[in-house]
N, C-alpha and C. Protein backbone atom coordinates (compact mmCIF):
# COMPACT_ATOMS: atom_id res chain seq x y z
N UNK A 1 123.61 130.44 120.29
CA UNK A 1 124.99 130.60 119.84
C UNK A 1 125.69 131.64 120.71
N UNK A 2 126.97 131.66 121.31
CA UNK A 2 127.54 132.05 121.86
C UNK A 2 128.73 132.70 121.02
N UNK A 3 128.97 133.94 121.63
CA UNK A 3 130.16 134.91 120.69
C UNK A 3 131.51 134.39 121.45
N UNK A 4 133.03 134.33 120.93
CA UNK A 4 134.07 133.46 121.49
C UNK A 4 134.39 134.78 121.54
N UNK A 5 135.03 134.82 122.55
CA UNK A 5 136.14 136.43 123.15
C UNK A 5 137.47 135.66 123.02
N UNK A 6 137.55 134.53 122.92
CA UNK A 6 139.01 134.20 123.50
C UNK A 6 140.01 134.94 122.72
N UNK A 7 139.99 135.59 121.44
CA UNK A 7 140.68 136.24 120.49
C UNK A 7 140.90 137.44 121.29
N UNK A 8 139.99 138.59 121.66
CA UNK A 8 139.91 139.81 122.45
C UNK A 8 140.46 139.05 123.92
N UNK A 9 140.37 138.24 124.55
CA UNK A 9 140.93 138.13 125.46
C UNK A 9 142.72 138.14 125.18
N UNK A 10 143.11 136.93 124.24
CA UNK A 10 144.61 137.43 123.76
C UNK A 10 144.78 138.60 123.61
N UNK A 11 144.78 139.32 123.03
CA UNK A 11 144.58 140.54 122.19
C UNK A 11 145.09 141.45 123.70
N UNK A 12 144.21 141.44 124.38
CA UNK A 12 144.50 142.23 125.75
C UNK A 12 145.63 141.76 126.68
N UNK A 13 145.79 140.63 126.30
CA UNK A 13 147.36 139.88 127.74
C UNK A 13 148.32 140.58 126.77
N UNK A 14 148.27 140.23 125.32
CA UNK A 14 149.49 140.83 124.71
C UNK A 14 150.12 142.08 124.58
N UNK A 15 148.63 142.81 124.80
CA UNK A 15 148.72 144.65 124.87
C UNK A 15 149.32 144.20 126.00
N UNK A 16 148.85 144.19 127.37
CA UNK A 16 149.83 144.31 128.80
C UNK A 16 150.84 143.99 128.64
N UNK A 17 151.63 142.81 128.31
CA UNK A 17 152.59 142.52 128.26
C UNK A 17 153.52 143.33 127.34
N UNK A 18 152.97 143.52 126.11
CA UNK A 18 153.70 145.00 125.44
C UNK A 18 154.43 145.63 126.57
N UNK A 19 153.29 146.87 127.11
CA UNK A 19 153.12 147.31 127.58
C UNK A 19 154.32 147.49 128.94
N UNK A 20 153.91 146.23 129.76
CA UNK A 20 155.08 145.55 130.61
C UNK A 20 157.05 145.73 130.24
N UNK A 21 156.61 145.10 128.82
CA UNK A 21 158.05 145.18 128.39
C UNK A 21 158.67 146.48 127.88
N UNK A 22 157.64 147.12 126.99
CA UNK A 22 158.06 148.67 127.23
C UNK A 22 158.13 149.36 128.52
N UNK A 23 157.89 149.39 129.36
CA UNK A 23 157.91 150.13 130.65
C UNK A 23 159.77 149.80 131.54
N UNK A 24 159.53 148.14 131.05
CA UNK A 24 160.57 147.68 131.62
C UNK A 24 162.32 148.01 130.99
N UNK A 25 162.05 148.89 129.66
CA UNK A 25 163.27 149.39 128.78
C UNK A 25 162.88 150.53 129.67
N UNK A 26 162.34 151.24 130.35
CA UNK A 26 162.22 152.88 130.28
C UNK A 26 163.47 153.03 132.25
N UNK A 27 164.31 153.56 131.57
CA UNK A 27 165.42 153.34 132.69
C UNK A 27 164.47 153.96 134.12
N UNK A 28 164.94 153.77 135.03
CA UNK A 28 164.45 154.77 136.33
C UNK A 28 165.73 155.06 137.60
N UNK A 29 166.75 155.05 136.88
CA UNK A 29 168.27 154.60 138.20
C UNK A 29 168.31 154.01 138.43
N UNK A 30 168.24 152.66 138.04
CA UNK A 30 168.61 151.78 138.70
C UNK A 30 169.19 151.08 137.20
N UNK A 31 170.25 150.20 137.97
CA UNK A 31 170.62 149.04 136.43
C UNK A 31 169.95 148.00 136.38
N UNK A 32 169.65 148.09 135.04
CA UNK A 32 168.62 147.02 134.59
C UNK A 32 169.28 147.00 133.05
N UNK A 33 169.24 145.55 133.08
CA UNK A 33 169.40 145.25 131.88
C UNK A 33 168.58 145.31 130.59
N UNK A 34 167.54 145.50 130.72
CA UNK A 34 166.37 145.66 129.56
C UNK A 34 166.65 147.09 128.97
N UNK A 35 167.14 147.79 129.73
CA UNK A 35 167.35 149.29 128.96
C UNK A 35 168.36 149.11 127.92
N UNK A 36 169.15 147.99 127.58
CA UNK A 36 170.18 147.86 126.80
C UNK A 36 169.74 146.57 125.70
N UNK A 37 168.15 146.47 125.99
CA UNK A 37 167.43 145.10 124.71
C UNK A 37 167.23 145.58 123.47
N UNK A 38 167.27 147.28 122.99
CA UNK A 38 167.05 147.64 121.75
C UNK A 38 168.60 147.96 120.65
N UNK A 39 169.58 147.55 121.44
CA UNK A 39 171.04 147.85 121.33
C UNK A 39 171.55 146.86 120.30
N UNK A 40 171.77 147.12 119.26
CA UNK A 40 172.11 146.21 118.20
C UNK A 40 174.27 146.70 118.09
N UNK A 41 174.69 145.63 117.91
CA UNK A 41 175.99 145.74 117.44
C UNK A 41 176.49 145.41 116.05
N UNK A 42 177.65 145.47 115.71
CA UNK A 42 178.33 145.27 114.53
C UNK A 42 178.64 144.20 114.80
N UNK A 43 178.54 142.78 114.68
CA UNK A 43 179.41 141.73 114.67
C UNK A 43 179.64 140.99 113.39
N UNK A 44 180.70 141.37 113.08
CA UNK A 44 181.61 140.80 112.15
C UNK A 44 180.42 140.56 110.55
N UNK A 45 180.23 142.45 110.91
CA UNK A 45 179.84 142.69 109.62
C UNK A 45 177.89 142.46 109.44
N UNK A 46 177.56 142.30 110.90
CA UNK A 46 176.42 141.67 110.86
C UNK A 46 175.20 142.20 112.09
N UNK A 47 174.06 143.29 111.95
CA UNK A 47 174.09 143.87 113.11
C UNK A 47 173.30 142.81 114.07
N UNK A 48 173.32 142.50 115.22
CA UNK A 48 173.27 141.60 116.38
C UNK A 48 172.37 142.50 117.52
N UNK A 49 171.70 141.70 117.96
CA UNK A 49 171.41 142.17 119.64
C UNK A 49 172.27 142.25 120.09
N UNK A 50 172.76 143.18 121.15
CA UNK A 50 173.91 142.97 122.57
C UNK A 50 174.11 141.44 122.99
N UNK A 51 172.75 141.33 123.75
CA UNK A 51 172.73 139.78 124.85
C UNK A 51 173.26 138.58 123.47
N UNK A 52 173.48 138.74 122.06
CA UNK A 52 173.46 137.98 121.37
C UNK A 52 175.06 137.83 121.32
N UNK A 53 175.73 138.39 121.61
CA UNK A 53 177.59 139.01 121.46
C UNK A 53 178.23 139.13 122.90
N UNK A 54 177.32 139.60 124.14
CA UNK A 54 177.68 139.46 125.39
C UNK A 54 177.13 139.06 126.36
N UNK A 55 177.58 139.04 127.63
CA UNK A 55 176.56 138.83 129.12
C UNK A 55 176.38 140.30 129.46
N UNK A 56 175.31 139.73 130.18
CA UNK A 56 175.22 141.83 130.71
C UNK A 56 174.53 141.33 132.02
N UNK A 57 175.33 141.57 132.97
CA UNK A 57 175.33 141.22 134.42
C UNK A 57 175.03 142.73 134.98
N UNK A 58 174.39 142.88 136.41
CA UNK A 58 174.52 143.95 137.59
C UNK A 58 175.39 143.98 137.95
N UNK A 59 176.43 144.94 138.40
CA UNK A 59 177.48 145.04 139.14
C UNK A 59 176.96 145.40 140.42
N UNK A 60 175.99 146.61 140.11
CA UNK A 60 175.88 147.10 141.27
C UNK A 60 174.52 148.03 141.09
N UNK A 61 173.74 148.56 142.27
CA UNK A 61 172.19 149.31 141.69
C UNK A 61 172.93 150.34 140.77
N UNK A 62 173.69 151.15 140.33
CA UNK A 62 173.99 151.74 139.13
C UNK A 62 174.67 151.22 138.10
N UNK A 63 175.44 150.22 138.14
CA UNK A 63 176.17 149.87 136.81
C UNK A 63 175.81 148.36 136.76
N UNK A 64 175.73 148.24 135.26
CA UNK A 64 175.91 146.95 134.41
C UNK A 64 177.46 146.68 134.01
N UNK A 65 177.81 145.51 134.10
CA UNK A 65 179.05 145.03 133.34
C UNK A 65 178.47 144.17 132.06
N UNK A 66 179.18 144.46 131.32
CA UNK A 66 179.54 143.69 129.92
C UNK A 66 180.33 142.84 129.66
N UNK A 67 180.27 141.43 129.15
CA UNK A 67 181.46 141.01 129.21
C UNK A 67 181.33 140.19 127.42
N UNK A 68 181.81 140.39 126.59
CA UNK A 68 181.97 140.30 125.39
C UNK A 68 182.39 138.88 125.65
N UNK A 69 181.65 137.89 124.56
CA UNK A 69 181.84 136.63 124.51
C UNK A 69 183.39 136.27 123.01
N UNK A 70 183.28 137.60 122.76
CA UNK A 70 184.68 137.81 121.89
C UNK A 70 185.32 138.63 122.38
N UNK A 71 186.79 138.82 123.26
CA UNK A 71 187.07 140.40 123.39
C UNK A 71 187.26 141.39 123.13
N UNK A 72 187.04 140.80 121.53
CA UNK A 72 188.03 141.56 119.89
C UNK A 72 186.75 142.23 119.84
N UNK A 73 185.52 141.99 120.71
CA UNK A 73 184.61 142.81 120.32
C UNK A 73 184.22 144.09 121.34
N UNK A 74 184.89 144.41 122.08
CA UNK A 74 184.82 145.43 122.86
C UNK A 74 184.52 146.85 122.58
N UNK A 75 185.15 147.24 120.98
CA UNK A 75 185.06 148.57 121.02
C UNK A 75 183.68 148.85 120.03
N UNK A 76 183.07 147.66 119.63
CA UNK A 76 182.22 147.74 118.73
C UNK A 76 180.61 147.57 119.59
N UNK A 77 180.99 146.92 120.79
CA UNK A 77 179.55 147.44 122.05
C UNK A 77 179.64 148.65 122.50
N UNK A 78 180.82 148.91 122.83
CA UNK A 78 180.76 150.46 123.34
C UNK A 78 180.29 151.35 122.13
N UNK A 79 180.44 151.40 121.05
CA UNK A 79 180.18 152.20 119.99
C UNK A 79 178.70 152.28 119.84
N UNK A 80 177.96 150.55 119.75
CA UNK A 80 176.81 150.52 119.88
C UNK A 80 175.88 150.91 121.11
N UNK A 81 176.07 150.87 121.91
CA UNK A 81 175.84 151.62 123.25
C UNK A 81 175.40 153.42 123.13
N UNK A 82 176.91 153.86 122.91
CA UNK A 82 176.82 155.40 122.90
C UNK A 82 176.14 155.73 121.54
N UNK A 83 175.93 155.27 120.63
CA UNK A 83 174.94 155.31 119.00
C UNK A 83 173.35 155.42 119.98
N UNK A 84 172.98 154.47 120.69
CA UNK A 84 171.68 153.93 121.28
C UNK A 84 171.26 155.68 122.35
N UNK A 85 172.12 156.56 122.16
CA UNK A 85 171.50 157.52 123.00
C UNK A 85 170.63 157.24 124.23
N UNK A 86 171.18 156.38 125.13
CA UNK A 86 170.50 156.37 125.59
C UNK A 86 170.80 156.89 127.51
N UNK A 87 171.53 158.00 127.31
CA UNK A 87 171.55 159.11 128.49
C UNK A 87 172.79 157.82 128.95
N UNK A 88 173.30 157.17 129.30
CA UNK A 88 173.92 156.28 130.28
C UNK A 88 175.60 156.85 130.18
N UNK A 89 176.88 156.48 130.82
CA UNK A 89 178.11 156.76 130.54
C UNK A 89 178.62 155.04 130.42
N UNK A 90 179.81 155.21 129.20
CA UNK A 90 179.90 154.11 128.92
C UNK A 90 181.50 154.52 129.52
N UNK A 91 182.29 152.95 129.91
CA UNK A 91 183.79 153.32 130.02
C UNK A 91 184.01 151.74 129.72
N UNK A 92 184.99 150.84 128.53
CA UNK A 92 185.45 150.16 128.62
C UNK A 92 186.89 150.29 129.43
N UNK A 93 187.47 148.89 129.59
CA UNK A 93 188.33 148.00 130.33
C UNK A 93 189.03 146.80 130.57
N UNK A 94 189.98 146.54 131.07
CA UNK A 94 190.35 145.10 130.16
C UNK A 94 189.49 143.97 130.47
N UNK A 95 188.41 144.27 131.19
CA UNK A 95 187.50 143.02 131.33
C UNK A 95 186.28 142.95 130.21
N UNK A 96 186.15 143.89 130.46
CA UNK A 96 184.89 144.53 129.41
C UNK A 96 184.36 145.85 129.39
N UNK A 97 182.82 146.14 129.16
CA UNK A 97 182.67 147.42 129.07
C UNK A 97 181.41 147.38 130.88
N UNK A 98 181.86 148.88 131.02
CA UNK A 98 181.16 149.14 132.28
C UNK A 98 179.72 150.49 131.90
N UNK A 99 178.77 150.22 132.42
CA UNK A 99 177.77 151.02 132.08
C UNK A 99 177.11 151.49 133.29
N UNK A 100 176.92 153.00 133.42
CA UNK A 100 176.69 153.90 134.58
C UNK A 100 176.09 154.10 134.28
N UNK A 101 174.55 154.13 135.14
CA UNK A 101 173.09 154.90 135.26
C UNK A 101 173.10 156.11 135.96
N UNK A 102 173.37 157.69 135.60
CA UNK A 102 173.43 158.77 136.31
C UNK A 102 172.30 158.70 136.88
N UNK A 103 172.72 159.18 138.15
CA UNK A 103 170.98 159.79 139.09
C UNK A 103 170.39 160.57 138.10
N UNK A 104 168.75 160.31 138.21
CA UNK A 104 167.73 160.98 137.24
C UNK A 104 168.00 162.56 138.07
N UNK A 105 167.65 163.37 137.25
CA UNK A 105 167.02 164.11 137.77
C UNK A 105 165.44 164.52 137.79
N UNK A 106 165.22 165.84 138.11
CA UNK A 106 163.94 166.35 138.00
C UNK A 106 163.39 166.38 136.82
N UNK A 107 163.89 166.88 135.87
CA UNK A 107 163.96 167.15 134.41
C UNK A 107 163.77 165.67 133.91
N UNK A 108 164.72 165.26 134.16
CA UNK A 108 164.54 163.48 133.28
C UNK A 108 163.74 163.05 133.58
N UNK A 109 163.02 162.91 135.00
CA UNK A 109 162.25 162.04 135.47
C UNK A 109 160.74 162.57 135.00
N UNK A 110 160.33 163.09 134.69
CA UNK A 110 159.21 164.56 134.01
C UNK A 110 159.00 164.00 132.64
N UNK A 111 160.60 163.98 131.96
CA UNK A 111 160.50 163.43 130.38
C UNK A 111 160.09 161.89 130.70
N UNK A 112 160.40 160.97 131.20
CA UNK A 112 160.16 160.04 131.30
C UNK A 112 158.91 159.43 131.23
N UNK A 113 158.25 160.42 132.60
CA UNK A 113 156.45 160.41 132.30
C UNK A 113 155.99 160.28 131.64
N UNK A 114 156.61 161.55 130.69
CA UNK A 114 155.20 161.93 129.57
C UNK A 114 156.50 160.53 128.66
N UNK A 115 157.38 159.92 128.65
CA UNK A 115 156.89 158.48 127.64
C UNK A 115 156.35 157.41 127.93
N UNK A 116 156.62 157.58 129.48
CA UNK A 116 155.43 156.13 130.36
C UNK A 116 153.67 156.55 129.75
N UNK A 117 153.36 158.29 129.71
CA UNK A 117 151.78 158.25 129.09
C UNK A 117 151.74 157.96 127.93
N UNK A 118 152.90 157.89 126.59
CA UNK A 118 152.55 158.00 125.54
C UNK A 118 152.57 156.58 125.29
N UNK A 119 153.22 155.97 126.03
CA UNK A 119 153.08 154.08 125.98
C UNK A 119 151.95 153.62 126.25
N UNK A 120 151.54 154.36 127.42
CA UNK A 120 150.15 153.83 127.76
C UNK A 120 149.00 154.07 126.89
N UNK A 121 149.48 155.62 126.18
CA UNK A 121 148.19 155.70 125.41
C UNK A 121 147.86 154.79 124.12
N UNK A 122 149.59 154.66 123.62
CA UNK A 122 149.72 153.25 122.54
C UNK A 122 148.62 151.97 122.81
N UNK A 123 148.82 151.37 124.25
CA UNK A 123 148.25 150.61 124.37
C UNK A 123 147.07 150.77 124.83
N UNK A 124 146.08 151.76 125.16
CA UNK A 124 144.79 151.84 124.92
C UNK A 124 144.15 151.89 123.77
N UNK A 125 144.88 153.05 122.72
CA UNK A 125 145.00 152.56 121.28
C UNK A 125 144.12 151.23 121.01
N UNK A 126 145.44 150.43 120.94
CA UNK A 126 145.61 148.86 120.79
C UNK A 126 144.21 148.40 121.48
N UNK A 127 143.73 148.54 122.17
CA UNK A 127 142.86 148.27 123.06
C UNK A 127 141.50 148.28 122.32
N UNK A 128 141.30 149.99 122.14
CA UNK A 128 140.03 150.37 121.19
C UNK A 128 139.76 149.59 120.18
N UNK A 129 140.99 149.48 119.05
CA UNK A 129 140.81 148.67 117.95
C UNK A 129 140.18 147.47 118.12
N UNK A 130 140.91 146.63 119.19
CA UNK A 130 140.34 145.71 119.22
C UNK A 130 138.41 145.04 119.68
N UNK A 131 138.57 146.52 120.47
CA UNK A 131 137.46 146.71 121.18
C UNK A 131 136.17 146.46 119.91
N UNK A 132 136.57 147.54 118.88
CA UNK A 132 135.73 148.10 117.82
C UNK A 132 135.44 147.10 116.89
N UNK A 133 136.97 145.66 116.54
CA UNK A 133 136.68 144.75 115.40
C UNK A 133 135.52 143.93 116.32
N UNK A 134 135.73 143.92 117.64
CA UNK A 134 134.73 142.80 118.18
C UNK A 134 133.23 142.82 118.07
N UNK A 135 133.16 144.50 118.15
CA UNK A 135 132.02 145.10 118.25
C UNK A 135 131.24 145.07 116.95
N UNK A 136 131.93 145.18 116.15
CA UNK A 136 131.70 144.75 114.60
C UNK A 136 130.88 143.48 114.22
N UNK A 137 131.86 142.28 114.89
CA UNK A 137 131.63 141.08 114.84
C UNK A 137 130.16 140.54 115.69
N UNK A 138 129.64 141.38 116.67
CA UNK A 138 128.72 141.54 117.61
C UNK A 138 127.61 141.86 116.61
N UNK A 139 127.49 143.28 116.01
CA UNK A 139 126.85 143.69 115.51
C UNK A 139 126.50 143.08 113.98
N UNK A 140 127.48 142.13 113.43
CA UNK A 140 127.03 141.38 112.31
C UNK A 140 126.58 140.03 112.26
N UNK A 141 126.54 139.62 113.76
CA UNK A 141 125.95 138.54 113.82
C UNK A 141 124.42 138.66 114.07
N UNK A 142 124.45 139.90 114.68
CA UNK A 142 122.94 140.31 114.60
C UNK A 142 122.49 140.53 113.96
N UNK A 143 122.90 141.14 112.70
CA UNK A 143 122.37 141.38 111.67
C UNK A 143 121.99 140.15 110.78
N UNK A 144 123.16 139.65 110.81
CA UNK A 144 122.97 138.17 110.08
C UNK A 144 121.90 136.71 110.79
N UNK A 145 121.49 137.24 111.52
CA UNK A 145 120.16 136.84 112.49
C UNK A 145 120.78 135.90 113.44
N UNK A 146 121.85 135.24 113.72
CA UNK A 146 122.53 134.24 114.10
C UNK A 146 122.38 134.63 116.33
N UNK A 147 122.08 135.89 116.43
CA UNK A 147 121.77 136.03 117.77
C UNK A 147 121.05 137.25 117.68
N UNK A 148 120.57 137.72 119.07
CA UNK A 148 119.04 138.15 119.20
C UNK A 148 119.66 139.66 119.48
N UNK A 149 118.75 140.81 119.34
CA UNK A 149 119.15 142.25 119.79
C UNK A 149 119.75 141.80 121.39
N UNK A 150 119.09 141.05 122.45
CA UNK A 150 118.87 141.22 123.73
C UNK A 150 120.77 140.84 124.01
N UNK A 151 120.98 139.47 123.18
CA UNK A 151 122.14 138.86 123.29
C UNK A 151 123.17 139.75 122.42
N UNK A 152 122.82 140.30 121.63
CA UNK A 152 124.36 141.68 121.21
C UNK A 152 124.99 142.56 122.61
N UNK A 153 123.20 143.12 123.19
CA UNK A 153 123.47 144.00 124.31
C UNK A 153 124.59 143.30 125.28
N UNK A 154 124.22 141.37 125.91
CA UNK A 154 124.53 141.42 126.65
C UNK A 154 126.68 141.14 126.47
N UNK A 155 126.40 140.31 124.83
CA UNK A 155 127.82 139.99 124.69
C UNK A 155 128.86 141.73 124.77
N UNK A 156 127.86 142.81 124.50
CA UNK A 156 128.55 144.34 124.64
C UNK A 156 128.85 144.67 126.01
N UNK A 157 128.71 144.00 127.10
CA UNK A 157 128.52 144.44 128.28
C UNK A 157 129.65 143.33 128.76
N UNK A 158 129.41 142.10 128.08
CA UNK A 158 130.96 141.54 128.46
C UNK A 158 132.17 141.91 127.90
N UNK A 159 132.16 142.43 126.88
CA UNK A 159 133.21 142.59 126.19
C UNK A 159 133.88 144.28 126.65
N UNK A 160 133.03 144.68 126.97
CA UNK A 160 133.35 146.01 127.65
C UNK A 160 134.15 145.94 129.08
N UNK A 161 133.48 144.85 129.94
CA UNK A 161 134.01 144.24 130.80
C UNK A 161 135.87 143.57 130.67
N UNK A 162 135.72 143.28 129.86
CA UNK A 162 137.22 142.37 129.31
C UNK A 162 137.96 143.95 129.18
N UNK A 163 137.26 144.88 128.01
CA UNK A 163 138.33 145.75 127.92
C UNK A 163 138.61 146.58 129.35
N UNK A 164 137.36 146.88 130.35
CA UNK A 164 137.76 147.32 131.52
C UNK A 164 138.41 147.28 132.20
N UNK A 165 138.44 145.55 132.49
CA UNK A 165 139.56 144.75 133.20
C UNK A 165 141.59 145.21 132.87
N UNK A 166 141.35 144.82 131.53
CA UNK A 166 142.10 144.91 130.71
C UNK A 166 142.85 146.76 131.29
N UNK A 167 142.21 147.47 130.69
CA UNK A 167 142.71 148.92 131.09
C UNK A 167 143.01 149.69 132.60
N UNK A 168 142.19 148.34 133.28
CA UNK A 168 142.67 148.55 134.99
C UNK A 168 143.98 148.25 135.53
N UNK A 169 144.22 146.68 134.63
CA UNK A 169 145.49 146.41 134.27
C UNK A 169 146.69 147.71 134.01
N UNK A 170 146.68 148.10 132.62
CA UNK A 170 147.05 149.21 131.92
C UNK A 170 147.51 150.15 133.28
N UNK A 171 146.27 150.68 133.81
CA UNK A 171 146.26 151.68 134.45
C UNK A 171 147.85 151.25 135.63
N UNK A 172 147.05 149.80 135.99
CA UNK A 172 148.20 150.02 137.63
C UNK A 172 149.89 149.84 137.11
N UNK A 173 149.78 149.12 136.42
CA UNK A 173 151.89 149.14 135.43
C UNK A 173 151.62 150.68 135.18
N UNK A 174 150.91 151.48 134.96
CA UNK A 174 151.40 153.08 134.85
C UNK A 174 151.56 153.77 135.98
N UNK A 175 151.18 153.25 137.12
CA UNK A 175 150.99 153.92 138.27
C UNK A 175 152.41 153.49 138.99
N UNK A 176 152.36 152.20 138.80
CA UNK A 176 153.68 151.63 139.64
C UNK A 176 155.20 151.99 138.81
N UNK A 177 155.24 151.93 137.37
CA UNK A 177 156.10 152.60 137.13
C UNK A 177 156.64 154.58 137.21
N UNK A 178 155.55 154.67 136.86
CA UNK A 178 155.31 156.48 137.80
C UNK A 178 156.13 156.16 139.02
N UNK A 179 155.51 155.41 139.84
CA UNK A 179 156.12 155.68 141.48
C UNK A 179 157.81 155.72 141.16
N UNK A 180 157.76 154.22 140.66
CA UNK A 180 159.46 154.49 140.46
C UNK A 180 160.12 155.00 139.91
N UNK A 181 159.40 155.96 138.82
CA UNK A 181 160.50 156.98 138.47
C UNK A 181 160.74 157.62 139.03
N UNK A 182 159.64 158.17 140.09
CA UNK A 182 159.16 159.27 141.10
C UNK A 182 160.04 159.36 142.45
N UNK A 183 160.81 158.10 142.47
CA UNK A 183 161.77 157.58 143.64
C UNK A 183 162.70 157.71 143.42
């Protein structure tokens, strides 16, 4: 009998990809639209995603444009925007609203880190747990006689493997986002 990882294998694409998508909200100077995916608005009494009420285009490597798919809704993105704290300068206009990424500084770029490590450590977290229910599942099949001491050892040595892989992963999205904050 053979132990199925394919569960711990999900388990680990989804941590990365977490992972991925948190990294990808964490601004670095440049405009990107994902820094504006946790941004909920007022629409007509009802709170909304942004992308759900507008387009949110590049203008340019520092600013995003907005362009409200209502125009009556203009002052209620900007509101939601500057609520979202999220360091940027907002200026509406008769087209829509315009959004400026200030140059990081030294200071910001420092704070930033330490939330690129505390993401990462989330998802090692995530990692362990999963590591530990498997290990569980390893260890009670042995018990339950269904596979041999020799075959626990070796399914522990794959599964350690998966999480290795897995956290090498982890590791390089921390390294490559580092760089670019670092730039």
């Amino acid at each position: 009998m053979t132990y199925d990882f394919s569960k711990l294998q999900q388990k680990t694409k989804e941590t990365e990809e977490w992972l991925k998508a948190e990294y990808f909200t964490i601004r670095s100077g440049r405009a990107t639209p994902a820094v504006l995916d946790g941004v909920k608005v007022d629409s007509y009494g009802v709170l909304v995603s942004l992308n759900q009420v507008a387009n949110i285009t590049v203008e340019d490597a520092r600013t995003l444009r907005i362009l409200a798919f209502d125009p009556s809704q203009g002052k209620e993105i900007e509101k939601a925007i500057s609520k979202g704290d999220t360091g940027l300068s907002i200026s509406a206009d008769d087209k829509g609203v315009r959004v400026s990424f200030p140059e990081l500084t030294h200071e910001n770029r420092e704070q930033l880190k330490k939330v690129v490590k505390e993401k990462l450590e989330q998802a090692r977290i995530s990692l362990r747990s999963e590591r530990d229910d498997v290990w569980s599942g390893i260890q009670k099949k042995e018990k339950d006689g269904d596979i041999s001491e020799d075959e626990k050892f070796g399914y522990k040595e794959e599964m350690e493997k998966i999480i290795g892989d897995s956290n090498e992963v982890l590791d390089d999205l921390t390294e490559r986002k580092e760089e670019e904050l670092m730039n």
